[in-house]
Protein backbone atom coordinates (compact mmCIF):
# COMPACT_ATOMS: atom_id res chain seq x y z
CA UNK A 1 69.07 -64.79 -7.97
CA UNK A 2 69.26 -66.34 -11.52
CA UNK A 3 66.63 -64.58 -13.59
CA UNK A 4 67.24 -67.22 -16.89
CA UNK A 5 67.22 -70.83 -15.51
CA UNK A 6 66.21 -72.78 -18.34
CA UNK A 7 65.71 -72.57 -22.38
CA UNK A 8 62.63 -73.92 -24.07
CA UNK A 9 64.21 -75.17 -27.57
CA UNK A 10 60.25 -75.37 -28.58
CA UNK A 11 59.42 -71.60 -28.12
CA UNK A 12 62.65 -70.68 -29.35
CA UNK A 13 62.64 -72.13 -32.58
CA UNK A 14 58.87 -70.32 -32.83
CA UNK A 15 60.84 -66.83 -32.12
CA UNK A 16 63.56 -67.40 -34.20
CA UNK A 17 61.34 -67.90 -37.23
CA UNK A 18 59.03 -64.43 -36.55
CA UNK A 19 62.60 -62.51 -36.37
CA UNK A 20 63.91 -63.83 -39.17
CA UNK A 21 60.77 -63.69 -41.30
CA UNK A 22 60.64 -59.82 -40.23
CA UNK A 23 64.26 -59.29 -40.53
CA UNK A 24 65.06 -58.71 -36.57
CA UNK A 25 68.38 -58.36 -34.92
CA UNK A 26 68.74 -57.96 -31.28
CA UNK A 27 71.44 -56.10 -29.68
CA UNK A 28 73.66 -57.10 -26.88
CA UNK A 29 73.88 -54.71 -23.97
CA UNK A 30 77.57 -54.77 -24.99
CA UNK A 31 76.58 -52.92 -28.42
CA UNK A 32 73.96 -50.56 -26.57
CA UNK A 33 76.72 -49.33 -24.13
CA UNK A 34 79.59 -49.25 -26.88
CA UNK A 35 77.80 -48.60 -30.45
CA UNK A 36 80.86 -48.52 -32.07
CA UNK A 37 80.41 -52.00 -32.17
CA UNK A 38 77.56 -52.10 -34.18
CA UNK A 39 77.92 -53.59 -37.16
CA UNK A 40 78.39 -51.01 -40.11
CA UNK A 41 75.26 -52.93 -42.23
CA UNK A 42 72.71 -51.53 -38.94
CA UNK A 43 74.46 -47.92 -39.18
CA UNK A 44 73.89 -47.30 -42.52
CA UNK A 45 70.21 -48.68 -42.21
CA UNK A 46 69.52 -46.19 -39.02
CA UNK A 47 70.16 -43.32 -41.45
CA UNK A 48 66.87 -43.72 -43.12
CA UNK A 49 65.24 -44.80 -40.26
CA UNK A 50 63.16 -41.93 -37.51
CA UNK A 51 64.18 -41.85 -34.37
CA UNK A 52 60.75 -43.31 -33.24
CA UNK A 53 59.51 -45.33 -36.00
CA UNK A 54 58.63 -48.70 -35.66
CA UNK A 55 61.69 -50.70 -37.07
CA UNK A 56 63.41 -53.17 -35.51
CA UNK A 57 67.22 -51.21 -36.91
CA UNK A 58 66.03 -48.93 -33.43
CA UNK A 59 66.47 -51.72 -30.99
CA UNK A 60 70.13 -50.41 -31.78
CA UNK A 61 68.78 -47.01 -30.66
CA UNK A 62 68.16 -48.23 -27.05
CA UNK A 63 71.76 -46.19 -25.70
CA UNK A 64 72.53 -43.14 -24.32
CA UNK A 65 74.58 -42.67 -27.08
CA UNK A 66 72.47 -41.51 -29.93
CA UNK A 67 72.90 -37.99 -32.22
CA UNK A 68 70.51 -35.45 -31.06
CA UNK A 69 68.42 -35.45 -34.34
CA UNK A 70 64.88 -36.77 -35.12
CA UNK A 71 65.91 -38.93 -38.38
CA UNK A 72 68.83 -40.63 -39.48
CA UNK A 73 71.18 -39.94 -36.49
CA UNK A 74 74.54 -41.93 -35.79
CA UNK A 75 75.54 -42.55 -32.48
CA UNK A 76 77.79 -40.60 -30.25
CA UNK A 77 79.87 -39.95 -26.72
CA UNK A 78 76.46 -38.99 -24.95
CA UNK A 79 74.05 -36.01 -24.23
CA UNK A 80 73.97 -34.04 -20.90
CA UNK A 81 73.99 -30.57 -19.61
CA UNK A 82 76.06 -29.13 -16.81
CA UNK A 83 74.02 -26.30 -14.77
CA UNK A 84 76.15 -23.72 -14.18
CA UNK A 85 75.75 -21.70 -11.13
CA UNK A 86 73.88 -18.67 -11.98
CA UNK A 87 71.03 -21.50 -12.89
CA UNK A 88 71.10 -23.53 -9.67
CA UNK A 89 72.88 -21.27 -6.91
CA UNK A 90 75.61 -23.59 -5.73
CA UNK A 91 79.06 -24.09 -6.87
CA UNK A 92 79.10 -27.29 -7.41
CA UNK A 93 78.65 -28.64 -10.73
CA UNK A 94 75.36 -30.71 -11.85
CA UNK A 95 75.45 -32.65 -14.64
CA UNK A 96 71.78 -34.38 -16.13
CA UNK A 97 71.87 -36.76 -19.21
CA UNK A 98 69.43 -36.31 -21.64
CA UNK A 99 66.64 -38.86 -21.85
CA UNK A 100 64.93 -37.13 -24.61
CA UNK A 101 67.05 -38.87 -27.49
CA UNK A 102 66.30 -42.38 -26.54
CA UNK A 103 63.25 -43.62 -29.04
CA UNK A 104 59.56 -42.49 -27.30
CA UNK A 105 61.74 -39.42 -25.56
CA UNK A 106 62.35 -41.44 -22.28
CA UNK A 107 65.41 -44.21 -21.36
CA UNK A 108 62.45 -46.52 -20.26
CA UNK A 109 62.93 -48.54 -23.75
CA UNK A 110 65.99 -49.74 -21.77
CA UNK A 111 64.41 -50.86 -18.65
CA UNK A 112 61.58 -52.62 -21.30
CA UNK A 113 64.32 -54.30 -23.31
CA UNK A 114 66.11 -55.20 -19.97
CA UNK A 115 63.00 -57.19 -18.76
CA UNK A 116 61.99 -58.83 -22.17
CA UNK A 117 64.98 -59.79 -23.87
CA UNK A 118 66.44 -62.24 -21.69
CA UNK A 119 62.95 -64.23 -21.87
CA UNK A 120 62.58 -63.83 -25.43
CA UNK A 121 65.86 -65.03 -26.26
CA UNK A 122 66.03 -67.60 -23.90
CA UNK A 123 62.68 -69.25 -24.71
CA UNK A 124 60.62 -68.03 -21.55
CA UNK A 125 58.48 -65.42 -23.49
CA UNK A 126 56.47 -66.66 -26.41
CA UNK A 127 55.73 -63.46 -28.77
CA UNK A 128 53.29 -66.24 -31.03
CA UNK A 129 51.34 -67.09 -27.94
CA UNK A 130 51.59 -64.77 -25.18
CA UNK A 131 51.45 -60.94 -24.76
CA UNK A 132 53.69 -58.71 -22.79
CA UNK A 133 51.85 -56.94 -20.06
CA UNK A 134 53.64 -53.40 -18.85
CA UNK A 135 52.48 -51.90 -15.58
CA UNK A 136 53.76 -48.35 -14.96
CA UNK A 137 52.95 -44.62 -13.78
CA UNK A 138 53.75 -43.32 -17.16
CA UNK A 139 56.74 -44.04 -19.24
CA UNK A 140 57.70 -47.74 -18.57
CA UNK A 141 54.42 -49.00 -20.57
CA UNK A 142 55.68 -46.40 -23.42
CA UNK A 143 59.03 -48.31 -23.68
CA UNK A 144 57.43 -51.67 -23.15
CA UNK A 145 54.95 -51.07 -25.85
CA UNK A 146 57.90 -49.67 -28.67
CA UNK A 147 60.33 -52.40 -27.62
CA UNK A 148 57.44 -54.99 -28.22
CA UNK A 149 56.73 -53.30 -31.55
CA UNK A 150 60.04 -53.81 -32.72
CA UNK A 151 60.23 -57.27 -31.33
CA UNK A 152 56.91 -58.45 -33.08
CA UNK A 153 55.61 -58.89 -29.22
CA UNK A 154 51.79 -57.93 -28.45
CA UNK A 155 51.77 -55.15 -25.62
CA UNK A 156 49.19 -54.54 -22.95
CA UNK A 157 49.47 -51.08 -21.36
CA UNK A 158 48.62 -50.23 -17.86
CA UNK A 159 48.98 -46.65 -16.25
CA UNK A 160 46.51 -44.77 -14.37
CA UNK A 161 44.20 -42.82 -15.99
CA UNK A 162 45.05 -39.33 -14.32
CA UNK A 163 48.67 -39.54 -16.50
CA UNK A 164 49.43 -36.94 -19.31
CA UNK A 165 46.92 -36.83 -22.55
CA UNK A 166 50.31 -37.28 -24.75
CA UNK A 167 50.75 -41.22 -23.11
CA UNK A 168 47.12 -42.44 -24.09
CA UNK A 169 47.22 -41.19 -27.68
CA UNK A 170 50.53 -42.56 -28.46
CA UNK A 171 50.39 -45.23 -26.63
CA UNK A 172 47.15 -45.98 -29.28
CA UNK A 173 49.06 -45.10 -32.16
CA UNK A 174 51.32 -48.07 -31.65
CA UNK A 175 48.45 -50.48 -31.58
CA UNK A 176 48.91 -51.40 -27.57
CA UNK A 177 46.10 -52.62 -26.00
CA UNK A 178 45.53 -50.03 -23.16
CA UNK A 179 43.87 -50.17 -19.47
CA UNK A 180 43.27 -47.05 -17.99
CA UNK A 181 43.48 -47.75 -13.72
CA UNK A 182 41.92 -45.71 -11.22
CA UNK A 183 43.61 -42.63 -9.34
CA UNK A 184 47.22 -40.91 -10.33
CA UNK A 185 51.09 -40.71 -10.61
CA UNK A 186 51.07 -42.67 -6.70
CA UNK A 187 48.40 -45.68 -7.43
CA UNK A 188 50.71 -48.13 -7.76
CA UNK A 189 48.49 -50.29 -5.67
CA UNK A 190 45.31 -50.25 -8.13
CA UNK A 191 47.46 -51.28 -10.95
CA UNK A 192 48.95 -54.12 -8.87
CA UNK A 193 45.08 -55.06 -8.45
CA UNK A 194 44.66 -54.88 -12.03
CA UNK A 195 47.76 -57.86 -12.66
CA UNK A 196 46.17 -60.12 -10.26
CA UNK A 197 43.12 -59.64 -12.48
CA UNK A 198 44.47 -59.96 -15.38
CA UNK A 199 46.87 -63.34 -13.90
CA UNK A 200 43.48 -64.87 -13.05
CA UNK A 201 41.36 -64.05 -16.42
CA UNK A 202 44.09 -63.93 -18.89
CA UNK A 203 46.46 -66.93 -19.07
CA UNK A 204 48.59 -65.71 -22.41
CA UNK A 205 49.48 -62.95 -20.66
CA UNK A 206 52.77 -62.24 -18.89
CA UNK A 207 53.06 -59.66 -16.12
CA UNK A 208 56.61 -57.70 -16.66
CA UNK A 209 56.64 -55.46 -13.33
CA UNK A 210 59.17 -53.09 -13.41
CA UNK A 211 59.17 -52.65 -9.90
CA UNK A 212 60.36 -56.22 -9.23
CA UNK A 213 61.86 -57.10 -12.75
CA UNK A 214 65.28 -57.11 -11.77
CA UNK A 215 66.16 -56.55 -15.56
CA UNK A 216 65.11 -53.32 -15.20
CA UNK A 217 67.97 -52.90 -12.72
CA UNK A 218 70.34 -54.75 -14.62
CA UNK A 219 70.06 -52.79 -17.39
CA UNK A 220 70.77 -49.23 -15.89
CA UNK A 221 73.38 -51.02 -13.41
CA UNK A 222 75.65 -51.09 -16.45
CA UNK A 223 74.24 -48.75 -19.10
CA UNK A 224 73.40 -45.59 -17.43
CA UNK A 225 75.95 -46.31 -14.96
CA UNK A 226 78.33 -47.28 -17.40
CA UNK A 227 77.90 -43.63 -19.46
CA UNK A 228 78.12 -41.74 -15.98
CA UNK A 229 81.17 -43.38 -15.52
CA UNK A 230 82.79 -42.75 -19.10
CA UNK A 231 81.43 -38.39 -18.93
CA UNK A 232 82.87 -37.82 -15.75
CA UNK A 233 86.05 -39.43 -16.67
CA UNK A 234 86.07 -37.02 -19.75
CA UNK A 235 84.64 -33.40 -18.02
CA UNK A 236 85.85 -34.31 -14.40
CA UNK A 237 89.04 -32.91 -14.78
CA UNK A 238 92.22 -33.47 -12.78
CA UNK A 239 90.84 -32.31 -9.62
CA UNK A 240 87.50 -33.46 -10.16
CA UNK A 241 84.91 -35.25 -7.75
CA UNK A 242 82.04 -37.39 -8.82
CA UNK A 243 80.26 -36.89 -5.59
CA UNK A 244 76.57 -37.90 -5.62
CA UNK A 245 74.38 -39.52 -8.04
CA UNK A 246 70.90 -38.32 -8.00
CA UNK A 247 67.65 -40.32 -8.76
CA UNK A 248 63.95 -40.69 -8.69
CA UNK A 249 62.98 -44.15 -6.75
CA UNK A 250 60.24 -44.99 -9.11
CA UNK A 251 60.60 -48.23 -10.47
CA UNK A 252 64.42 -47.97 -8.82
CA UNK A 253 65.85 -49.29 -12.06
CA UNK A 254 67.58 -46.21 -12.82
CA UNK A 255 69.24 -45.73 -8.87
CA UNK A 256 70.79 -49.03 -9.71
CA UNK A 257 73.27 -47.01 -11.73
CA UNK A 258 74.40 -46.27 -8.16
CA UNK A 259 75.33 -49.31 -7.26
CA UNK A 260 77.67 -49.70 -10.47
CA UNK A 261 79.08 -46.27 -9.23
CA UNK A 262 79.94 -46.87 -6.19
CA UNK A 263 82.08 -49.93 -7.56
CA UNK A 264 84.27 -46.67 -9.37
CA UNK A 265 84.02 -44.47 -6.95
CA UNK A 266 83.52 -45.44 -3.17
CA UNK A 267 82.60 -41.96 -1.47
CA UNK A 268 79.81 -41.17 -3.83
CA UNK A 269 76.50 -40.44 -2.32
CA UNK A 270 73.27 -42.35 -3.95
CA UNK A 271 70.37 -39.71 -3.75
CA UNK A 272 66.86 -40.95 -3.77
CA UNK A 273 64.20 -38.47 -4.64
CA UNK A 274 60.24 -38.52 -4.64
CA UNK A 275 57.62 -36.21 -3.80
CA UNK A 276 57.00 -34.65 -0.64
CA UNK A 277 53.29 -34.88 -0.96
CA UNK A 278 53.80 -38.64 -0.87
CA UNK A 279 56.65 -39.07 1.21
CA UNK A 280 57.31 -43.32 1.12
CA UNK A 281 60.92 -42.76 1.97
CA UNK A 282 61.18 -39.73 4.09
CA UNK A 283 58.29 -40.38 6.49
CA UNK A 284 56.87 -43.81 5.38
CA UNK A 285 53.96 -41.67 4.44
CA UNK A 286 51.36 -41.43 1.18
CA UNK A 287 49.64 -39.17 -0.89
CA UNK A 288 48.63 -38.09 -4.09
CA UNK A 289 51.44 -35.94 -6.49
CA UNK A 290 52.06 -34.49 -9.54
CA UNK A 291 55.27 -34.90 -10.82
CA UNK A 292 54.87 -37.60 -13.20
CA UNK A 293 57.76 -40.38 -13.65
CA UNK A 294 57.76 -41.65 -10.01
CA UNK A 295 55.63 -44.16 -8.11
CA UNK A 296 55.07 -44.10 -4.91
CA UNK A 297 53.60 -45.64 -2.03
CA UNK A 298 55.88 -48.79 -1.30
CA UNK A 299 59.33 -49.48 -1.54
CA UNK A 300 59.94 -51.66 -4.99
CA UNK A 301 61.50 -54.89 -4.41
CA UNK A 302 64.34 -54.39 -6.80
CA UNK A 303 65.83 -51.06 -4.81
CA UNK A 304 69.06 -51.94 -3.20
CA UNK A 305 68.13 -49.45 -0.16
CA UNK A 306 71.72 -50.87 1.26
CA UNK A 307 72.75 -48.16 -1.02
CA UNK A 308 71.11 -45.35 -0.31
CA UNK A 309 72.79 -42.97 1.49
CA UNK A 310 69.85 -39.84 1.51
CA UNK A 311 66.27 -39.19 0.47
CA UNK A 312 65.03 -35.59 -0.83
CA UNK A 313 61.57 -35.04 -0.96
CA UNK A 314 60.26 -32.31 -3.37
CA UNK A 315 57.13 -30.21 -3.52
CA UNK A 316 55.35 -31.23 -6.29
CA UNK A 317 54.74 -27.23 -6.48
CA UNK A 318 58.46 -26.15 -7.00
CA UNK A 319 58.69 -28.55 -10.02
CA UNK A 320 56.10 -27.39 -11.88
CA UNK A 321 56.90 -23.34 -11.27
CA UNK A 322 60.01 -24.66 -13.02
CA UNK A 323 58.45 -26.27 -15.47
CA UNK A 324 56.92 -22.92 -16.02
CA UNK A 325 60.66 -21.11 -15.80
CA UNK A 326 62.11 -23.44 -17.98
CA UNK A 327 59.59 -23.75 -21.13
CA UNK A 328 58.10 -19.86 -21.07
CA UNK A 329 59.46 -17.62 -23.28
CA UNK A 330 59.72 -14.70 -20.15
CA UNK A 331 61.04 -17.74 -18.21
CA UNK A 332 63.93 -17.54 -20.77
CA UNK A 333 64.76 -13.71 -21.03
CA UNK A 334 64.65 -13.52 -17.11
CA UNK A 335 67.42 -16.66 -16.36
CA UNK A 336 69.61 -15.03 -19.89
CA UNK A 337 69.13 -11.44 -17.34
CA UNK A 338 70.97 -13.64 -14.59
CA UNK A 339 73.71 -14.75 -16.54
CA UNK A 340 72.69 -17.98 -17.56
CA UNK A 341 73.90 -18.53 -21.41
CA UNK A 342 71.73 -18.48 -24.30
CA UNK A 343 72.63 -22.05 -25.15
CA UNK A 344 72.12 -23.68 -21.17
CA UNK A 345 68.79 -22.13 -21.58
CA UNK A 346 67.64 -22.97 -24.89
CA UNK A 347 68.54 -26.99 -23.55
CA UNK A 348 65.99 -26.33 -20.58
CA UNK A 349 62.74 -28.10 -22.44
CA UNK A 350 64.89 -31.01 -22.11
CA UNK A 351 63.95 -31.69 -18.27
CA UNK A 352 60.35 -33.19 -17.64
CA UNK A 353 59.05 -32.90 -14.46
CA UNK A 354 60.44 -35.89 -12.46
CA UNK A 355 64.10 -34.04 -14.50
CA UNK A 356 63.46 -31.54 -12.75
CA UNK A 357 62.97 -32.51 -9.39
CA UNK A 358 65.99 -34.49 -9.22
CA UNK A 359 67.70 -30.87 -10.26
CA UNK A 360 66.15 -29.56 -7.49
CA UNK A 361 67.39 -32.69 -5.35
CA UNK A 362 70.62 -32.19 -6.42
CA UNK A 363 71.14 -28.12 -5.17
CA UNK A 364 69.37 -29.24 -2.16
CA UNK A 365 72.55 -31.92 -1.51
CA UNK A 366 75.07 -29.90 -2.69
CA UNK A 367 74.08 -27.20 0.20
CA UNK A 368 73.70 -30.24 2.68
CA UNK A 369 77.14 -31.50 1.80
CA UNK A 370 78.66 -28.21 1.07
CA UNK A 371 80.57 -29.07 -1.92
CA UNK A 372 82.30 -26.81 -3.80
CA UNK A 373 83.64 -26.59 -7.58
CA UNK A 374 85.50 -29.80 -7.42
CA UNK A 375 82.61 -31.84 -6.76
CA UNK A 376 80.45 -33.05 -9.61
CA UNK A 377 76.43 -34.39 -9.42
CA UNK A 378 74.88 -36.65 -11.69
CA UNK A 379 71.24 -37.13 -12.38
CA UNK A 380 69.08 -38.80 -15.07
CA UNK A 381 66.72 -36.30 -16.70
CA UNK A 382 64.64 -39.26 -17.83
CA UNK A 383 62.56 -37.17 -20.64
CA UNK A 384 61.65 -33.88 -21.48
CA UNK A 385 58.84 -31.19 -21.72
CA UNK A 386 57.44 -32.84 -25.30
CA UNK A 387 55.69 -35.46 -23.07
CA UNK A 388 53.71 -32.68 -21.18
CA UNK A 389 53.45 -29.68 -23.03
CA UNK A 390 49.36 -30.79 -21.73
CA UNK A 391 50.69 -30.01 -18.53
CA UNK A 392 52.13 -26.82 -19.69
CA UNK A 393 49.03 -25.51 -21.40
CA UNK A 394 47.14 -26.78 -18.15
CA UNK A 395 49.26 -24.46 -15.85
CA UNK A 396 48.93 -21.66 -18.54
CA UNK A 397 45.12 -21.85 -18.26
CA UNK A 398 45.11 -22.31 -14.48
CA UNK A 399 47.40 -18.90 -13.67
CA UNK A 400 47.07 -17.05 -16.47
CA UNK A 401 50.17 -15.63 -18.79
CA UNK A 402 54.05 -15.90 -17.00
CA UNK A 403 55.40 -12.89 -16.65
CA UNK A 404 59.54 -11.57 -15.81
CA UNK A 405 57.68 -11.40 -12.19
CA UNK A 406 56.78 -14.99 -11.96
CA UNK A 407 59.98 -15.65 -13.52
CA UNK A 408 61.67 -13.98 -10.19
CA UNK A 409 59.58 -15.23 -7.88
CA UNK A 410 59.96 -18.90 -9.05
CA UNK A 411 63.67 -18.23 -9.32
CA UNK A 412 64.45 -17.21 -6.50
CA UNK A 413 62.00 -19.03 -4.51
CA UNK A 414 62.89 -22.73 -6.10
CA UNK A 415 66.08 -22.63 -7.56
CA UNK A 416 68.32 -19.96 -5.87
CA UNK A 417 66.66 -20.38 -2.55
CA UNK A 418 66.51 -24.18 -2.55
CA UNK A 419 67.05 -25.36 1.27
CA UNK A 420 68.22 -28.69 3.29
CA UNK A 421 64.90 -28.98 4.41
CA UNK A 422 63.03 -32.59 3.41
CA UNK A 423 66.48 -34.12 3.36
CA UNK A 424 66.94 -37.17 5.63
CA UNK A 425 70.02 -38.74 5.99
CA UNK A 426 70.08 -42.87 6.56
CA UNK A 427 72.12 -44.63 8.43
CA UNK A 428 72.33 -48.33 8.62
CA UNK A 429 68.98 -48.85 10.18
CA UNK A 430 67.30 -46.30 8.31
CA UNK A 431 68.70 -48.31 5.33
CA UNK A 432 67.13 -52.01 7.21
CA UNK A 433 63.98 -50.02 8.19
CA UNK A 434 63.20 -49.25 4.64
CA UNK A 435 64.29 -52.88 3.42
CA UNK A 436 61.93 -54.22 6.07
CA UNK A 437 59.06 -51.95 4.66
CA UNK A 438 59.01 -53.77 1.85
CA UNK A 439 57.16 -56.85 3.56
CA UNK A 440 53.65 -55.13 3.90
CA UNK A 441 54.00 -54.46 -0.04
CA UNK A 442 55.91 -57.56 -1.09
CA UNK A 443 54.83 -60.27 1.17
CA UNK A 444 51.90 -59.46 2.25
CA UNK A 445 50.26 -58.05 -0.78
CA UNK A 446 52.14 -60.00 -3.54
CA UNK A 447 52.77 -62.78 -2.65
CA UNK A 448 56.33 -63.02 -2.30
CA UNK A 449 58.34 -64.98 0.36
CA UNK A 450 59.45 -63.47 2.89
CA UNK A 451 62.75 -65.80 2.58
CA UNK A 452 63.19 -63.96 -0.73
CA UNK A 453 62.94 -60.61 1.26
CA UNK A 454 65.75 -61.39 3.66
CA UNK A 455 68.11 -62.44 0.86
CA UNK A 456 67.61 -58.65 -0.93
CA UNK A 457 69.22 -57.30 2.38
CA UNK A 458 72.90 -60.04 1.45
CA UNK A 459 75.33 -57.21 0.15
CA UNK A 460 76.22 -60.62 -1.89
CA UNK A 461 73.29 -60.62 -3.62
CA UNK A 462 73.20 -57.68 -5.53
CA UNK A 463 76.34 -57.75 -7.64
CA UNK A 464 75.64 -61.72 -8.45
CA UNK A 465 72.31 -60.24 -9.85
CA UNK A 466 74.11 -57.66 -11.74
CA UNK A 467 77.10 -59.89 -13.17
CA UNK A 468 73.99 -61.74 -15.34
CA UNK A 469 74.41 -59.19 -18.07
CA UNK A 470 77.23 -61.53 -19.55
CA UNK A 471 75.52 -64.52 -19.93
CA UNK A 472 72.24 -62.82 -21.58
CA UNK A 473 75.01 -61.43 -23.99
CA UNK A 474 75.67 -64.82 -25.11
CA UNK A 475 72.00 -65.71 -25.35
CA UNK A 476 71.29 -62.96 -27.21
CA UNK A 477 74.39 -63.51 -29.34
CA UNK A 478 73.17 -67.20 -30.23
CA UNK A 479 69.68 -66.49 -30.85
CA UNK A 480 70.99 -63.92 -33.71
CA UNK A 481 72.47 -66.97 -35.12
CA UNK A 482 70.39 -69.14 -35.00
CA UNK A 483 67.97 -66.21 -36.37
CA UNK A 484 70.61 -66.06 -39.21
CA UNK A 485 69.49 -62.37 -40.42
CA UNK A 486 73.22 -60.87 -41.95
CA UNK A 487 74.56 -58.15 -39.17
């Protein structure tokens, strides 16, 4: 499917005028995957610049690749953290990348900049006329928002109003208009109700879905795929496996790094994760949850469920006991008593919840697969305890002080003694059952056609869909001229 399929000279020239009058560049998704091709004039401008302030030098920022520091950071080969054993119980090795060091403290400014940038720069999104709408569970309004703040773009926020304390008040100190929608983390329905609202009451606004923008896809197809790619081929080793890649549903932009994965490597596993109090996937069930960062309820249009080769549902319960583990200070003394080092532990506060279950999700598959030390996991840890230390003072207040004896119990109980249980295994027409659930959501709720629907299950269409990364490149790269701000 061609996402860009025309240019509007009109509303270009319009957007070309606000970015140069407010000195904007816009990166290519070349430079966000490889910033040492950013020009030298940016680098030198980011080191005065905060991590999450509003200045349009931290489009640059959108990468997986930045320094670990709050102000003034460079770029570099990456942030993750292997697991060792004594942590997680199984051999094999489990690497996360850190999501925390994107700007906002989640990679969702990528799947915002995937969805808004092609318009912008191709004329289909008018930032003097028209605002951006985000719908999300959380942090994919958050990146919308910042990336429209950077881009001179008007944002209207929609999550429900159960999220975190943390996403309301920042999302109000950016100046984004905000609509609080009934229910929690899995009402992805009642803020589908709220777009058609808004589509029939407010005509300057345009609806970016992330759970059907297929530049949300695009963009993790080749970034966060693309960085997977490049750390395994430097910690692998000789002997090394890359055996499963691990990821919350969601939105399913960031599983699309699977697909780019499995282009690499053709025996790797893609691991979809979501809660088993709402268990879409596993049992083509529902339910309310609490680990915050995945949708549920429906199967979004823009997962490639042709490449999906398990689900892992996880208790809600065990993530936030290890939320607990992970961010207490007795938490901390207990794991350092079972051999986990000082400096794996003191990285711990850099898993949020939904980080945490696809841990969890990966220990679980690594038992199920029995893989062994050759074998290496990947998983997103999509951002970090900052965005719900309300969550942490909420569990505090609920149970009281954590002790070394929570600490074991949680330990050995969610970690060490992690099962195969909740793990189901698709085959081909698990794969087409879960495509086909995607009518009642798709077709019969929004509208789509059901044409549409058969084409998602062509094995063509996905990597046609990817490949358009090369052409926005060249959009992008002639709106900066005709912008005409020096690089």
């Amino acid at each position: 499917m061609k996402i860009i399929d025309r240019i509007d000279e009109k509303v270009l020239e319009r957007t070309a005028r606000r970015c140069r009058e407010r000195n904007i560049i816009i990166p290519t998704f070349a430079q966000q995957k490889d910033p040492t091709t950013v020009p030298q004039r940016i680098k030198d401008r980011l080191k005065n610049v905060g991590l999450w302030d509003l200045d349009p030098a931290n489009l640059f920022r959108i990468t997986w690749k930045n320094e670990p520091v709050e102000r003034g950071g460079g770029f570099n080969q990456g942030n993750w953290i292997e697991f060792p054993p004594e942590l997680t119980g199984v051999p094999a090795r489990i690497v996360g990348l850190v999501g925390k060091w994107f700007p906002t403290g989640a990679h969702k400014v990528g799947a915002g900049f995937g969805c808004l940038v092609p318009r912008l720069v191709s004329g289909q999104f008018d930032p003097t006329t028209q605002k951006a709408v985000w719908p999300s569970t959380g942090n994919f309004c958050r990146g919308g928002a910042f990336d429209c703040a950077l881009l001179s773009c008007t944002a209207v926020a929609i999550l429900p109003e159960g999220m975190s304390r943390e996403r309301f008040e920042w999302l109000k100190s950016i100046g984004a208009e905000v609509i609080a929608t009934p229910g929690c983390e899995s009402n992805v329905k009642e803020i589908y109700d709220k777009c058609w609202e808004i589509r029939r009451t407010r005509p300057d606004c345009v609806i970016f879905n992330q759970f059907e923008e297929f530049g949300n896809a695009i963009w993790h197809y080749h970034l966060t795929g693309g960085i997977i790619d490049e750390v395994f081929r430097r910690i692998g080793g000789p002997r090394g496996r890359l055996a499963a890649y691990i990821s919350a549903t969601g939105s399913a932009g960031t599983i699309a790094a699977g697909d780019f994965l499995r282009t690499r490597y053709p025996h790797l596993k893609v691991i979809a994760t979501e809660a088993l109090q709402c268990p879409t996937l596993l049992q083509c069930g529902f339910g309310d949850h609490r680990i915050e960062g995945i949708g549920d309820k429906h199967v979004p249009w823009i997962h490639n469920v042709r490449n999906t080769d398990m689900i892992a549902a996880i208790d809600d319960e065990q993530c936030l006991a290890i939320l607990r583990l992970f961010n207490e200070p007795a938490g901390h003394a207990f794991l350092q008593k079972q051999g986990v080092a000082a400096d794996v532990v003191k990285q711990l506060p850099l898993l949020g919840i939904s980080g945490i279950c696809n841990v969890v999700a990966g220990i679980k598959a690594a038992k199920y697969y029995e893989l062994d030390s050759r074998d290496v996991l990947f998983t997103p840890l999509t951002d970090s305890t900052d965005l719900y230390r309300s969550r942490v003072e909420e569990l505090r207040a609920a149970h009281g002080p954590y002790s070394e004896l929570n600490a074991a119990q949680h330990y050995s109980r969610y970690l060490q003694g992690a099962g195969i249980d909740y793990l189901r295994e698709l085959g081909y027409y698990d794969r087409k059952m879960l495509h086909n659930f995607k009518y009642f959501t798709w077709v019969e709720q929004q509208q789509r056609d059901v044409n549409d629907l058969r084409k998602l299950w062509d094995p063509d269409f996905w990597p046609e869909t990817f490949a358009q990364v090369d052409e926005w490149d060249k959009l992008i790269a002639d709106f900066n001229r005709r912008v005409g701000v020096p690089a």
